[in-house]
C-alpha atoms as a PDB file:
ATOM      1  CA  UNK A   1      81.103 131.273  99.445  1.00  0.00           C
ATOM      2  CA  UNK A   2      81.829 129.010 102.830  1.00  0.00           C
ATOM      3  CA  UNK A   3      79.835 126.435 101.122  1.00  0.00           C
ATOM      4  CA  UNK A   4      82.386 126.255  98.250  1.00  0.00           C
ATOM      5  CA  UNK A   5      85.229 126.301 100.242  1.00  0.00           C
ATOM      6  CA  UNK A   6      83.841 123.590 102.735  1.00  0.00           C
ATOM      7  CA  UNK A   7      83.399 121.215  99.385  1.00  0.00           C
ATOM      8  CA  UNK A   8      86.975 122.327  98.494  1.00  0.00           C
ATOM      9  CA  UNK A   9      88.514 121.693 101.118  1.00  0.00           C
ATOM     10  CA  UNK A  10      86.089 118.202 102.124  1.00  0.00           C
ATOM     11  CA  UNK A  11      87.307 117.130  98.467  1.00  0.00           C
ATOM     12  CA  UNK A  12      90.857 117.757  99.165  1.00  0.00           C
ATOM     13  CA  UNK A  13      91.097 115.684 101.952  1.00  0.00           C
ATOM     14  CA  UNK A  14      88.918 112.891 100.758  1.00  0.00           C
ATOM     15  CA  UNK A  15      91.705 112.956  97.992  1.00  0.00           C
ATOM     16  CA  UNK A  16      94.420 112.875 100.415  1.00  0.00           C
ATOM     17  CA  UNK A  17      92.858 109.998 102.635  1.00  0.00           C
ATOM     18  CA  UNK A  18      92.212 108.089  99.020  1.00  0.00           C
ATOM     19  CA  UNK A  19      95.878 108.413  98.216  1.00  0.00           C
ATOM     20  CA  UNK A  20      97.064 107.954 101.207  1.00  0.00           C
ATOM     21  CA  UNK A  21      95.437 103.966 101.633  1.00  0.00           C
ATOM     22  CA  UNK A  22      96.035 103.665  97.995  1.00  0.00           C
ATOM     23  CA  UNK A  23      99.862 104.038  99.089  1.00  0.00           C
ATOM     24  CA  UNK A  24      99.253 101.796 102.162  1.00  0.00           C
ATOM     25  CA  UNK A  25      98.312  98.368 100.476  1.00  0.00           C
ATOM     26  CA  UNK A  26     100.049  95.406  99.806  1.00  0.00           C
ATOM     27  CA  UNK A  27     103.040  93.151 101.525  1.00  0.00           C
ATOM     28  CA  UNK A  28     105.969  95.072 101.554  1.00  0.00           C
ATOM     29  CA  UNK A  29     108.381  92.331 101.311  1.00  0.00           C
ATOM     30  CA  UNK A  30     111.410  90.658  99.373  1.00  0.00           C
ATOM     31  CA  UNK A  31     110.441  88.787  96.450  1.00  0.00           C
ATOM     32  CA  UNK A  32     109.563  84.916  97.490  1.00  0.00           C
ATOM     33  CA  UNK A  33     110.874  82.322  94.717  1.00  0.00           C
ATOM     34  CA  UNK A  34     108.745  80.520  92.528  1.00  0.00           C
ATOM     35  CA  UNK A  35     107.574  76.643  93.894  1.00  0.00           C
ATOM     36  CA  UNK A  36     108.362  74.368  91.567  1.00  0.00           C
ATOM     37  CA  UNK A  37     105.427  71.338  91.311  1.00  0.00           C
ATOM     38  CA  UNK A  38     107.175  68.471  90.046  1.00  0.00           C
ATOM     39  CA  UNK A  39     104.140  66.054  88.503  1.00  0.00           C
ATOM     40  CA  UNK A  40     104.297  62.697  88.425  1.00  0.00           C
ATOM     41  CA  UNK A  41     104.424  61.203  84.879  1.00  0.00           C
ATOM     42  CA  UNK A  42     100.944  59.644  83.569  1.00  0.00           C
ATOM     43  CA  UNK A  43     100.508  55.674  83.386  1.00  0.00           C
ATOM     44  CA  UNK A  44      98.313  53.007  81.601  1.00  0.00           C
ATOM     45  CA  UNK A  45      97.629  55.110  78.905  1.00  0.00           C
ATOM     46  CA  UNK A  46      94.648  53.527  76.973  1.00  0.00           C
ATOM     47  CA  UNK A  47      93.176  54.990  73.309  1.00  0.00           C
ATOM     48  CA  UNK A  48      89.812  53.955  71.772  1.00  0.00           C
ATOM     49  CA  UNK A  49      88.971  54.831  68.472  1.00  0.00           C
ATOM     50  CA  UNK A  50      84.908  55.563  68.297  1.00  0.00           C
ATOM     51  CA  UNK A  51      83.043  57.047  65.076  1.00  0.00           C
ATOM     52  CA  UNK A  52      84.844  59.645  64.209  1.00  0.00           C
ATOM     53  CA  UNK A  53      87.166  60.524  67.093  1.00  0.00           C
ATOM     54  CA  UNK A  54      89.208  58.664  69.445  1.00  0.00           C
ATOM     55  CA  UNK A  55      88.927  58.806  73.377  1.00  0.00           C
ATOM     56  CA  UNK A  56      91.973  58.830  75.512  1.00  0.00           C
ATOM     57  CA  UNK A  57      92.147  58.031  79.230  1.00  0.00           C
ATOM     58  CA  UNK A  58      95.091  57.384  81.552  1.00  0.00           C
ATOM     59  CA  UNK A  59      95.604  57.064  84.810  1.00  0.00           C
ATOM     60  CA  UNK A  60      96.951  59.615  87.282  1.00  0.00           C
ATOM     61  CA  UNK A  61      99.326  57.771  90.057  1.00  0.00           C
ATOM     62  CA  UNK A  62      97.030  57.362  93.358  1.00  0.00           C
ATOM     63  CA  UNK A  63      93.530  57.585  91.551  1.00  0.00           C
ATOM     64  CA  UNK A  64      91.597  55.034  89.634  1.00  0.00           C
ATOM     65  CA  UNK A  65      90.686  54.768  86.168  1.00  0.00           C
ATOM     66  CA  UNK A  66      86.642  55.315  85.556  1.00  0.00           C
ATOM     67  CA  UNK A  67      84.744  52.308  85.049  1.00  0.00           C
END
């Protein structure tokens, strides 16, 4: 009988200490607005029709088409 109650009350406060971090997590904080990425647009644009498909490549301002 002090064996039960020893699990009952060990459970009860493992379910209290669970609840209790459960409760504790996370930023508690006002809402931050979204960031807006404004891209820039895509240049040299080249298409090449092979076999059955077509390839596309363009180039992304401040890299380098592949050779």
């Amino acid at each position: 009988m002090v064996r039960r109650n020893w699990l009952v009350t060990f459970g009860a406060a493992l379910v209290l200490m669970t609840a209790a971090l459960i409760q504790g997590c996370g930023l508690k904080a006002d809402p931050a607005p979204r960031r807006i990425q404004s891209l820039s647009p895509a240049t040299e644009i080249r298409l090449q029709q092979a076999g059955g498909g077509i390839f596309i490549q363009w180039r992304i301002p401040g890299q380098s088409l592949p050779v």
